[in-house]
PDB file of N, CA and C in Angstrom:
ATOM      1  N   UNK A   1       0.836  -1.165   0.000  1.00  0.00           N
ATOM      2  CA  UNK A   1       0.000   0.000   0.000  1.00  0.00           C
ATOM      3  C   UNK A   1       0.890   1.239   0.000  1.00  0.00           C
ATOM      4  N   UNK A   2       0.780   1.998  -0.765  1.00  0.00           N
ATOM      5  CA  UNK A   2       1.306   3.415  -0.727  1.00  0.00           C
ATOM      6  C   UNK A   2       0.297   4.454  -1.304  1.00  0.00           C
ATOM      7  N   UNK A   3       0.699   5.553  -1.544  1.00  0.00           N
ATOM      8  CA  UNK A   3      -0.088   6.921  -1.939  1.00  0.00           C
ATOM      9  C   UNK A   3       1.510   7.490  -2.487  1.00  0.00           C
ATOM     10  N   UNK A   4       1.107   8.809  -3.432  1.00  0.00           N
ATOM     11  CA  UNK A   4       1.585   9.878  -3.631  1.00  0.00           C
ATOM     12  C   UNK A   4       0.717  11.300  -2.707  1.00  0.00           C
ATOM     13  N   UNK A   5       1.458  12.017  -2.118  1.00  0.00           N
ATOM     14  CA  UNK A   5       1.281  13.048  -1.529  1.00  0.00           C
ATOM     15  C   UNK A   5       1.708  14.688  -2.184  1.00  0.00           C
ATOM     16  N   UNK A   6       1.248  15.477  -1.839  1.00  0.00           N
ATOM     17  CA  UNK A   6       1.662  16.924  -2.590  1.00  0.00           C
ATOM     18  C   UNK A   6       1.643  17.704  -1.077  1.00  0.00           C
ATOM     19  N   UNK A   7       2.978  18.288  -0.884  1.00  0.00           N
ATOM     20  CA  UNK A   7       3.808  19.414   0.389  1.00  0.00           C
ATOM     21  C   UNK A   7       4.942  19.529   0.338  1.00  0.00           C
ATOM     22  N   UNK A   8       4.819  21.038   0.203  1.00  0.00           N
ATOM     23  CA  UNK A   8       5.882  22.354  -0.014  1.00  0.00           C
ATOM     24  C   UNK A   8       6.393  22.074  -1.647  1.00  0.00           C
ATOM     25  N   UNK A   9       5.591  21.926  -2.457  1.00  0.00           N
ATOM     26  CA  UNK A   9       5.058  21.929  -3.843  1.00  0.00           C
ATOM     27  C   UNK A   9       6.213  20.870  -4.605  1.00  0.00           C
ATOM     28  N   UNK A  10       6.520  20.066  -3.786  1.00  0.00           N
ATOM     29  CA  UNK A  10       7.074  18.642  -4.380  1.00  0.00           C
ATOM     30  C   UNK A  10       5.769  17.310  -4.194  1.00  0.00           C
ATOM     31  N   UNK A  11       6.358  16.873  -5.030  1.00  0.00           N
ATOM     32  CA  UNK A  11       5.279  15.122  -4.961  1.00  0.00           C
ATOM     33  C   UNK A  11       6.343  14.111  -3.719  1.00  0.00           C
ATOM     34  N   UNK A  12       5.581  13.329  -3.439  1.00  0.00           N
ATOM     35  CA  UNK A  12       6.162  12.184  -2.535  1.00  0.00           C
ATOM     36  C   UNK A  12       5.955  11.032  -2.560  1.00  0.00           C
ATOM     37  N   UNK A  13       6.023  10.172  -2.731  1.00  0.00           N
ATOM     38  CA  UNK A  13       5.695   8.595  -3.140  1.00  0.00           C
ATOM     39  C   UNK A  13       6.194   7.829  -1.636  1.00  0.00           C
ATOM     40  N   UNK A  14       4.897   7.915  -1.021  1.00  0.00           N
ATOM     41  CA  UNK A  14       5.011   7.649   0.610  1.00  0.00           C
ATOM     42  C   UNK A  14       4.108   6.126   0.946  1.00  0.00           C
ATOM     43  N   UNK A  15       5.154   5.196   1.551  1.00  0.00           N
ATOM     44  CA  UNK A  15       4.417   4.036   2.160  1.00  0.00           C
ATOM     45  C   UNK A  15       4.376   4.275   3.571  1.00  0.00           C
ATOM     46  N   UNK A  16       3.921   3.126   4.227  1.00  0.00           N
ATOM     47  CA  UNK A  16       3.452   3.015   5.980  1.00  0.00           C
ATOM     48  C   UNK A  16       5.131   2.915   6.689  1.00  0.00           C
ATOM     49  N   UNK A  17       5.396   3.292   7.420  1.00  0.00           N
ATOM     50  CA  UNK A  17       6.514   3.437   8.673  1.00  0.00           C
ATOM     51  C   UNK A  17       7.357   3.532   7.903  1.00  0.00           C
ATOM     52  N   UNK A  18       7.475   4.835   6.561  1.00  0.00           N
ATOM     53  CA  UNK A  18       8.222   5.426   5.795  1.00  0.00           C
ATOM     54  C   UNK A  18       9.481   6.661   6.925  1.00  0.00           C
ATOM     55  N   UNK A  19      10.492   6.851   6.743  1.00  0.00           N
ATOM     56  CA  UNK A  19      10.681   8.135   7.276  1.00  0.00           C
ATOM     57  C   UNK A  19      11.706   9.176   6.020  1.00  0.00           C
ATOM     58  N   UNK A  20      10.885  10.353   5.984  1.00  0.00           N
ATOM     59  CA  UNK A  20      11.566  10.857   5.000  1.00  0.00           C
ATOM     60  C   UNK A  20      11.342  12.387   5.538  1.00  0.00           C
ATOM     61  N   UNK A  21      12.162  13.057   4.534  1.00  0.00           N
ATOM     62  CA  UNK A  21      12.405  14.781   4.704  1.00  0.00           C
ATOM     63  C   UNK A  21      11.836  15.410   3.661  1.00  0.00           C
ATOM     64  N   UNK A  22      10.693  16.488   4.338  1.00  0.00           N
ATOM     65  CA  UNK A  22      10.245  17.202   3.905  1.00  0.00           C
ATOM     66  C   UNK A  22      10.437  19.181   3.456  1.00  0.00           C
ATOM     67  N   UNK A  23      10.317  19.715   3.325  1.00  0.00           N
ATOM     68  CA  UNK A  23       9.501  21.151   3.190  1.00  0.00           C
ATOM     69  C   UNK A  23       9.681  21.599   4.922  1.00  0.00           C
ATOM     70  N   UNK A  24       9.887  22.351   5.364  1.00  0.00           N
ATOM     71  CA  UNK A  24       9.748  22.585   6.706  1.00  0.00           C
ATOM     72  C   UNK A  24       8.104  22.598   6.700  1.00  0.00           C
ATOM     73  N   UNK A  25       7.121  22.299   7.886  1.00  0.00           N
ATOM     74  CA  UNK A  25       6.106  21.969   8.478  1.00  0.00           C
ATOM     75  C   UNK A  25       5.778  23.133   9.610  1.00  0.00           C
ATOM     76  N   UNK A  26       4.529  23.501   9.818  1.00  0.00           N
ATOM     77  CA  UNK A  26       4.642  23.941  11.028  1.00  0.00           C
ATOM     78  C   UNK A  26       4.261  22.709  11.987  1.00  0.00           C
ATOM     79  N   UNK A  27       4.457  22.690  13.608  1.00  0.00           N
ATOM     80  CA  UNK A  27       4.498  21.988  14.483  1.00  0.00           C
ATOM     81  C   UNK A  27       5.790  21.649  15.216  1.00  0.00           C
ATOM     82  N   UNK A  28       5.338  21.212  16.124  1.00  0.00           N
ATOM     83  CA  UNK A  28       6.683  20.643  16.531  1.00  0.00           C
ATOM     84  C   UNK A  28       7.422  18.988  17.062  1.00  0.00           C
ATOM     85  N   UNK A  29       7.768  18.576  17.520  1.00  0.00           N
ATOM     86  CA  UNK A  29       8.493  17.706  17.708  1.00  0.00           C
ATOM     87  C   UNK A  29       7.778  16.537  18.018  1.00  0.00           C
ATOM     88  N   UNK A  30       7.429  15.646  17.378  1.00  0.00           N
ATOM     89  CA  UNK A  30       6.398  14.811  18.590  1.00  0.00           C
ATOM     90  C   UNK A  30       4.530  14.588  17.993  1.00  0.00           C
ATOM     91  N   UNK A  31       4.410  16.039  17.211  1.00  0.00           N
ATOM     92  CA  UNK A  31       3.192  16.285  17.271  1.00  0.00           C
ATOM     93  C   UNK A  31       2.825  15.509  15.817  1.00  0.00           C
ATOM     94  N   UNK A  32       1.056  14.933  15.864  1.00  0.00           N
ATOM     95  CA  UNK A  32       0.475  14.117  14.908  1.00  0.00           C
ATOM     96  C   UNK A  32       0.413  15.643  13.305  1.00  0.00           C
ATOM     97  N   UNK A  33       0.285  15.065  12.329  1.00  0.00           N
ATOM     98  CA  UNK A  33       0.350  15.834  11.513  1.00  0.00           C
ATOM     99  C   UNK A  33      -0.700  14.719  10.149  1.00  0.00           C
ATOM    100  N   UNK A  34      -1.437  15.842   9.236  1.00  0.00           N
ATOM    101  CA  UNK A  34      -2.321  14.785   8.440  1.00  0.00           C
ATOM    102  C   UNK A  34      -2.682  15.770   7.402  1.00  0.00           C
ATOM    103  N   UNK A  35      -2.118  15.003   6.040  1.00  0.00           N
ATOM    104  CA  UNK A  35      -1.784  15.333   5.130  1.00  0.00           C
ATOM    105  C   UNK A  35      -3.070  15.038   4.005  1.00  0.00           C
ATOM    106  N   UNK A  36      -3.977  15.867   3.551  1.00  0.00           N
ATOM    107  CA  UNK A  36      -5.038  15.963   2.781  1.00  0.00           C
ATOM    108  C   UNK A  36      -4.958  15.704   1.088  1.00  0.00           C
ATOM    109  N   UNK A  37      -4.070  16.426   0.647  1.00  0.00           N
ATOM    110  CA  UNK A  37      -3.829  16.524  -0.682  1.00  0.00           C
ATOM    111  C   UNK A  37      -3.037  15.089  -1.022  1.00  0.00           C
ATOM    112  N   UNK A  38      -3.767  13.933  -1.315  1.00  0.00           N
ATOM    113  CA  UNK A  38      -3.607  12.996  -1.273  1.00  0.00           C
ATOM    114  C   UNK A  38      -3.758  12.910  -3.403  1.00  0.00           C
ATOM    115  N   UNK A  39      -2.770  12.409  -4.326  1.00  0.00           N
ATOM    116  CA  UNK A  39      -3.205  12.796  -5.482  1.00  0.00           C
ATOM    117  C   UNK A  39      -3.167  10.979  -5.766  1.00  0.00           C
ATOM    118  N   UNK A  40      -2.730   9.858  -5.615  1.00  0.00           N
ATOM    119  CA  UNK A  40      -2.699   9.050  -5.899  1.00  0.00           C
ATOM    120  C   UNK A  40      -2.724   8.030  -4.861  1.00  0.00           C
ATOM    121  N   UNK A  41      -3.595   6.605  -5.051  1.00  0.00           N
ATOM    122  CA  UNK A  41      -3.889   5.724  -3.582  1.00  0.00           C
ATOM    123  C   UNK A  41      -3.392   4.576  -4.223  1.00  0.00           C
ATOM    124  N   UNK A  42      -2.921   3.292  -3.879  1.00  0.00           N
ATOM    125  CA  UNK A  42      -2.529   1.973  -4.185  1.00  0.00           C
ATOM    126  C   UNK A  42      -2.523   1.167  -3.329  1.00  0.00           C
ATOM    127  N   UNK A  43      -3.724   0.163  -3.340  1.00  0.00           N
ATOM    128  CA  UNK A  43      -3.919  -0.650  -1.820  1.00  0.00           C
ATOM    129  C   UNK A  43      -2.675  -2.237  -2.547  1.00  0.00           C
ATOM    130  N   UNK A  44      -2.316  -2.264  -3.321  1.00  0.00           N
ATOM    131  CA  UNK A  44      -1.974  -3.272  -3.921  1.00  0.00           C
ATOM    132  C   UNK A  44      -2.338  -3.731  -5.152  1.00  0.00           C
ATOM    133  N   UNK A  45      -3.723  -4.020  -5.372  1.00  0.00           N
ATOM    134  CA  UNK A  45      -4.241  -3.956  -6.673  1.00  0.00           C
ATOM    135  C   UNK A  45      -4.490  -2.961  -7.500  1.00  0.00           C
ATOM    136  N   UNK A  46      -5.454  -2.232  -6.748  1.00  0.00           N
ATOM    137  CA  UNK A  46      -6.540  -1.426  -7.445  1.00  0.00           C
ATOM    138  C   UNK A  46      -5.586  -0.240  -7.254  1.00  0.00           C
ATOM    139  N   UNK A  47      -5.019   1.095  -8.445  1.00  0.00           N
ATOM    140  CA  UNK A  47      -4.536   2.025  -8.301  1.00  0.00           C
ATOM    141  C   UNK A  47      -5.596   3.100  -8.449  1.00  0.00           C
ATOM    142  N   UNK A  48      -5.910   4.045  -7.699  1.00  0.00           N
ATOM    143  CA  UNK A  48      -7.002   4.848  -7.487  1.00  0.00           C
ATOM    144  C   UNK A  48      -6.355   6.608  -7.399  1.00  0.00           C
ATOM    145  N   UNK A  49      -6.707   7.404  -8.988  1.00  0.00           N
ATOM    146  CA  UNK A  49      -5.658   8.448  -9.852  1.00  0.00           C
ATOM    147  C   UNK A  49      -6.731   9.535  -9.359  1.00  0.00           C
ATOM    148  N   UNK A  50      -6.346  10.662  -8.661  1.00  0.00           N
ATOM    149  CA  UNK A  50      -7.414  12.107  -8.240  1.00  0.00           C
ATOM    150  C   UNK A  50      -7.278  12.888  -9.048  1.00  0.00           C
ATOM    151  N   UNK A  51      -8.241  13.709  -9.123  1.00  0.00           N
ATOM    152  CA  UNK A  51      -8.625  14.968 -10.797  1.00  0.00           C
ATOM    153  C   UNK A  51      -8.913  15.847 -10.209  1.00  0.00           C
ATOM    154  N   UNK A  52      -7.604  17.116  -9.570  1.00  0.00           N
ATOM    155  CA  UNK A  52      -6.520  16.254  -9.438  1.00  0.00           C
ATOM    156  C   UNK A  52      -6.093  16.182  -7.963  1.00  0.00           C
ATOM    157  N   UNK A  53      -6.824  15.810  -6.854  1.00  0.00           N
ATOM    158  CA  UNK A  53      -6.344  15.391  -5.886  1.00  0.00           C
ATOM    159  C   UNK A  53      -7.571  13.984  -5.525  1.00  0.00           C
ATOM    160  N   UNK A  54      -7.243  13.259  -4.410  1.00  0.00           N
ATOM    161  CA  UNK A  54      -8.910  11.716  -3.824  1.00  0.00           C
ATOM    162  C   UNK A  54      -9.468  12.888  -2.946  1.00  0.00           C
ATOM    163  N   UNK A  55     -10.469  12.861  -3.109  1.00  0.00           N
ATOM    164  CA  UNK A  55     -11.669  13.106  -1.676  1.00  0.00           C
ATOM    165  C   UNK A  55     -11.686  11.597  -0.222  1.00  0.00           C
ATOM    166  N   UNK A  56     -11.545  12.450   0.398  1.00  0.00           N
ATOM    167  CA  UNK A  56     -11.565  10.934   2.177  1.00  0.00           C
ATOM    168  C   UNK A  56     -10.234  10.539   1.721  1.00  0.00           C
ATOM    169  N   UNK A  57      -9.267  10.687   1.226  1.00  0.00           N
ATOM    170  CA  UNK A  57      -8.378   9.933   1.011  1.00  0.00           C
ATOM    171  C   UNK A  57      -6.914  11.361   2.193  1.00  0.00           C
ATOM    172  N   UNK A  58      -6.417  10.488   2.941  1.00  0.00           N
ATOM    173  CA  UNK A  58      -5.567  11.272   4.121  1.00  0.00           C
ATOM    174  C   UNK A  58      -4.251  10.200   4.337  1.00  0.00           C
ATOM    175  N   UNK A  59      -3.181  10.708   4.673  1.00  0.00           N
ATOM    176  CA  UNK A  59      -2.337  10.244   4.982  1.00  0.00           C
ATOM    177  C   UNK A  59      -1.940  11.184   6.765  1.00  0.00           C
ATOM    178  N   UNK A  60      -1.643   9.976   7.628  1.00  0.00           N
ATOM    179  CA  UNK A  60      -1.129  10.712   8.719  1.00  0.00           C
ATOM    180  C   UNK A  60       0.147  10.394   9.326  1.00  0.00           C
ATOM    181  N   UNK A  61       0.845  11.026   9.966  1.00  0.00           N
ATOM    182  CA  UNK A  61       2.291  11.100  10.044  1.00  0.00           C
ATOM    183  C   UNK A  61       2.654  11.970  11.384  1.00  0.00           C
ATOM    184  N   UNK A  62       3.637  11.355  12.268  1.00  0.00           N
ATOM    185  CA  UNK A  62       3.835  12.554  12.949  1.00  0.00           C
ATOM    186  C   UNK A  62       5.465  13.420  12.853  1.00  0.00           C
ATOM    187  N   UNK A  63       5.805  14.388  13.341  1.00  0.00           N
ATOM    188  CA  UNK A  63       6.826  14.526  12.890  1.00  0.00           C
ATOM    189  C   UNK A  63       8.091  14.471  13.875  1.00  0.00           C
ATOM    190  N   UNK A  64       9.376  13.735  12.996  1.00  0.00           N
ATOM    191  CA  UNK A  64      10.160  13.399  14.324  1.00  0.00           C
ATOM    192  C   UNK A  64      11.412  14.508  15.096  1.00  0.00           C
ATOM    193  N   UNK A  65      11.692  15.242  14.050  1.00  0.00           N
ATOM    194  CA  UNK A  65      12.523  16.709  14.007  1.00  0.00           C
ATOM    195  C   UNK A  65      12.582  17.542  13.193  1.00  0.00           C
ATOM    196  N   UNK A  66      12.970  18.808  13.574  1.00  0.00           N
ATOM    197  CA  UNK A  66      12.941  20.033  12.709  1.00  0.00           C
ATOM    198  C   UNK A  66      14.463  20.371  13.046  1.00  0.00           C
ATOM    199  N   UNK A  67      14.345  20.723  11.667  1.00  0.00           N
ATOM    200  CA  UNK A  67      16.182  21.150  11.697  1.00  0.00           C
ATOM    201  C   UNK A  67      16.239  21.812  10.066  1.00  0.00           C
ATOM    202  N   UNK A  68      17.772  21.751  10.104  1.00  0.00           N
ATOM    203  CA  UNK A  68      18.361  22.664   8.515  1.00  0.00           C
ATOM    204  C   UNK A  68      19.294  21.813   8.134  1.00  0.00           C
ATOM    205  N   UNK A  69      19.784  21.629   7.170  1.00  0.00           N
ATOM    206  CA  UNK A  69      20.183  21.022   6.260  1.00  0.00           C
ATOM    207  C   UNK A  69      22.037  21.129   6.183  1.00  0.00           C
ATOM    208  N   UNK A  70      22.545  20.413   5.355  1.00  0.00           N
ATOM    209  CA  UNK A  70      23.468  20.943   5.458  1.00  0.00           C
ATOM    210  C   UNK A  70      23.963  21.990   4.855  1.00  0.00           C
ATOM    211  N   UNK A  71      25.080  22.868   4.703  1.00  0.00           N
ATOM    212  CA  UNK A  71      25.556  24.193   4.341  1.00  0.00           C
ATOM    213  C   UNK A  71      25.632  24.140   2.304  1.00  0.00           C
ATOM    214  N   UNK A  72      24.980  24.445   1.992  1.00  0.00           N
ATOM    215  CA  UNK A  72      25.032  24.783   0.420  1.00  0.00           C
ATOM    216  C   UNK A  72      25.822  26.015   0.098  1.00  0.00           C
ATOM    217  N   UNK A  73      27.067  25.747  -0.792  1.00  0.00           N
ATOM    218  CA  UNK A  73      27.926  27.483  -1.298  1.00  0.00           C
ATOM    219  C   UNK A  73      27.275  27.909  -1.976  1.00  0.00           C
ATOM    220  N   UNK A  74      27.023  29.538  -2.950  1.00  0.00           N
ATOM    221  CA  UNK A  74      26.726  29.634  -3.676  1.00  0.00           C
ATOM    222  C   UNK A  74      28.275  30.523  -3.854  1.00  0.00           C
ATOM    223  N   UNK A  75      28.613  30.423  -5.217  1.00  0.00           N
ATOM    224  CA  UNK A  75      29.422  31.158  -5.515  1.00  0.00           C
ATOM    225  C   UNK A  75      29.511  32.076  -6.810  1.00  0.00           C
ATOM    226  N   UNK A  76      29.306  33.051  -6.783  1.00  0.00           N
ATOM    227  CA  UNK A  76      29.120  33.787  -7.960  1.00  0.00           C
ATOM    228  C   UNK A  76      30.989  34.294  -8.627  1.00  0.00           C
ATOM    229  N   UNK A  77      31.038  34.163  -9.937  1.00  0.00           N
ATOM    230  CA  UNK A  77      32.059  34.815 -10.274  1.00  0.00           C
ATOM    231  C   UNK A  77      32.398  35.454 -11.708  1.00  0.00           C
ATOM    232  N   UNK A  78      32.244  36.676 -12.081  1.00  0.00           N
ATOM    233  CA  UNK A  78      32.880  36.747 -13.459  1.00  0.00           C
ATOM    234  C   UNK A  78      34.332  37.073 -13.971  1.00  0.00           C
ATOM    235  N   UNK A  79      34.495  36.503 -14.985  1.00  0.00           N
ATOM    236  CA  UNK A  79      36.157  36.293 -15.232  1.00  0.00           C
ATOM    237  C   UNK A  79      36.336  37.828 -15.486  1.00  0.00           C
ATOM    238  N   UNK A  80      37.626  38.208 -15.510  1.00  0.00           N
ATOM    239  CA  UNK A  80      38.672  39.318 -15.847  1.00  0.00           C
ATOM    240  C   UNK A  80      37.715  40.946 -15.527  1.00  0.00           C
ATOM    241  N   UNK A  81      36.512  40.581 -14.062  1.00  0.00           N
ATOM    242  CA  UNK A  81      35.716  41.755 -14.026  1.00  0.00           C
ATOM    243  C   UNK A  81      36.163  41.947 -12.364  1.00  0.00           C
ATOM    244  N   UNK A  82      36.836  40.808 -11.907  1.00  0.00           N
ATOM    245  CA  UNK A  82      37.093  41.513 -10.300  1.00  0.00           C
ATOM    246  C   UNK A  82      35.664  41.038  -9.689  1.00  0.00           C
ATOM    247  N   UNK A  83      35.051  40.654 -10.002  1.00  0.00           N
ATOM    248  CA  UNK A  83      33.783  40.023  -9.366  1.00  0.00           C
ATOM    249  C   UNK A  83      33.914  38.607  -8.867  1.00  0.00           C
ATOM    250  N   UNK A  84      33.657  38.683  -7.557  1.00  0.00           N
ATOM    251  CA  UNK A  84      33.247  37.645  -6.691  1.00  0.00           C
ATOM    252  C   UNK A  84      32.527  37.363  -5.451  1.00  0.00           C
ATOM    253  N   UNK A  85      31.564  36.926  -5.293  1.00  0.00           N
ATOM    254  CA  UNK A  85      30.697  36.588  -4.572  1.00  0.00           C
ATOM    255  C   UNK A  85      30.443  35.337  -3.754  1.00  0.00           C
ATOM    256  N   UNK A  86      30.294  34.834  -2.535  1.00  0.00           N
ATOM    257  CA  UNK A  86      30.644  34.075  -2.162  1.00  0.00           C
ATOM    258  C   UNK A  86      29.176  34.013  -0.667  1.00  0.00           C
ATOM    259  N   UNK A  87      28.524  32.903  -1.114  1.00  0.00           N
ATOM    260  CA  UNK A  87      26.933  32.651  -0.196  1.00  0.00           C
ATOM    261  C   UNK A  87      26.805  31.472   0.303  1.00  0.00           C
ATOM    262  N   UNK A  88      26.386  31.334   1.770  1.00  0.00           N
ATOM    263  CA  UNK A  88      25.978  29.836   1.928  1.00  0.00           C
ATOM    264  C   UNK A  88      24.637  29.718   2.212  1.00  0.00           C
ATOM    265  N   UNK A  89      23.795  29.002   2.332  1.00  0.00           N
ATOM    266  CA  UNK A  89      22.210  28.422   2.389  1.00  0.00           C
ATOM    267  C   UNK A  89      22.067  27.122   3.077  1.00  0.00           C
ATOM    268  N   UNK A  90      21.003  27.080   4.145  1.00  0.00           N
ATOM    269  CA  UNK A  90      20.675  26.002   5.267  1.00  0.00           C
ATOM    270  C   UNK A  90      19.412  25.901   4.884  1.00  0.00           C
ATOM    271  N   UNK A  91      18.352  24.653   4.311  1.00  0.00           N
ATOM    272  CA  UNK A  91      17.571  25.015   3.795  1.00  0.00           C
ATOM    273  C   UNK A  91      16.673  23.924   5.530  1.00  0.00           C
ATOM    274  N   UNK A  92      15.806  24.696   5.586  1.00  0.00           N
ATOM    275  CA  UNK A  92      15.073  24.319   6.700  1.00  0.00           C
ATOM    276  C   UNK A  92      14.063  22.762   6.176  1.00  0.00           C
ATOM    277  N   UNK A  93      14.020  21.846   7.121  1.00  0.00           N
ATOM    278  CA  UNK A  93      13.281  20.771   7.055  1.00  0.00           C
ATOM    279  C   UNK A  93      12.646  19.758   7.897  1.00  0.00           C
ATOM    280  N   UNK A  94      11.993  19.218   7.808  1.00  0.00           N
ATOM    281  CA  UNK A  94      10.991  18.495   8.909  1.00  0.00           C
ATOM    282  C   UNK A  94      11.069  17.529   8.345  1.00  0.00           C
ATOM    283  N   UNK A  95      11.660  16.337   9.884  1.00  0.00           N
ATOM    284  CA  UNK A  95      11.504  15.003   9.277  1.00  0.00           C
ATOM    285  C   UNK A  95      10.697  14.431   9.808  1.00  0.00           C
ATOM    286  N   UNK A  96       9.565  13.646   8.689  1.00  0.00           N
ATOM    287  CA  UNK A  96       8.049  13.179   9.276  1.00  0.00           C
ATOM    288  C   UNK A  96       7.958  11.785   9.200  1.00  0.00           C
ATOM    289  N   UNK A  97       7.480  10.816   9.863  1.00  0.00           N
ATOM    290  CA  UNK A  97       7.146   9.296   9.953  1.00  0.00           C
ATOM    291  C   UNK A  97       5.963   9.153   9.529  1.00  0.00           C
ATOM    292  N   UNK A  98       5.156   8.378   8.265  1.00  0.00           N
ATOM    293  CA  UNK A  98       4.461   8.062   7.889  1.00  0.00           C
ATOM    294  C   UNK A  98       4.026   6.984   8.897  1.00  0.00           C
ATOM    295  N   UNK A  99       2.467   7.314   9.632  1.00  0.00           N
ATOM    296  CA  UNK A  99       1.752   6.475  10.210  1.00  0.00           C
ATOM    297  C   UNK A  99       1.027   5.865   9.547  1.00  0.00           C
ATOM    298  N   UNK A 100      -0.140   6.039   9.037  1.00  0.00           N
ATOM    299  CA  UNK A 100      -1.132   5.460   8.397  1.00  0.00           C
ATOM    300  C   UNK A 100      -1.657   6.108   7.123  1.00  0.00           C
ATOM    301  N   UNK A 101      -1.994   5.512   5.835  1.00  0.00           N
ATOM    302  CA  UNK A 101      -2.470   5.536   5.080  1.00  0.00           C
ATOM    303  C   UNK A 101      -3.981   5.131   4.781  1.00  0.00           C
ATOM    304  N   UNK A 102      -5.292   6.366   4.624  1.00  0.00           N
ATOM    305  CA  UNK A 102      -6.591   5.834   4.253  1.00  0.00           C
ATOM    306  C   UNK A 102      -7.344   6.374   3.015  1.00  0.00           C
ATOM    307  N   UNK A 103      -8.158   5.653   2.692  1.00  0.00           N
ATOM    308  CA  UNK A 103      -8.540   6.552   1.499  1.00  0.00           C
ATOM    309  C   UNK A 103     -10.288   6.166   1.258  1.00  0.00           C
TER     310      UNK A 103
END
């Protein structure tokens, strides 16, 4: 059984006692979290496609930490202009445990 999910405008291809990283979330540490925009269901057989999200169809999850990522450079440079630029980026994220899948 799995689903596809839609949060922080990526897709997710999420089964049961999944753990993966998301989009930062609001909530915090601990707390149940339940995910609506459910676009695709798969009990095993029957694959069940939303136009374009399922109605009753929920995924719930709680989440296990919030944190940032690791350090991304950005480095800007143009040749023979004396230009250089030099950026780093922590991109914020929530890591959530897939509890249950219904639809």
């Amino acid at each position: 059984m799995y689903a596809v999910i839609r949060t922080g405008g990526k897709q997710y291809k999420v089964h049961e006692e999944q753990i993966l990283k998301v989009e930062k979330l609001e909530g915090s540490e601990g707390s149940q979290i339940e995910f609506d925009d459910v676009l695709m269901y798969s009990d095993g057989e029957v694959v069940t496609l939303g136009t374009p999200k399922l109605e009753n169809a929920t995924v719930k999850a709680h989440i296990l930490e919030q944190g940032r990522g690791k350090k991304q450079l950005v480095f800007k440079y143009k040749r023979r202009k004396g230009y250089r630029k030099m950026q780093g980026h922590k991109q914020h994220y929530t890591e959530i445990k897939i509890e249950s899948i219904s639809a």
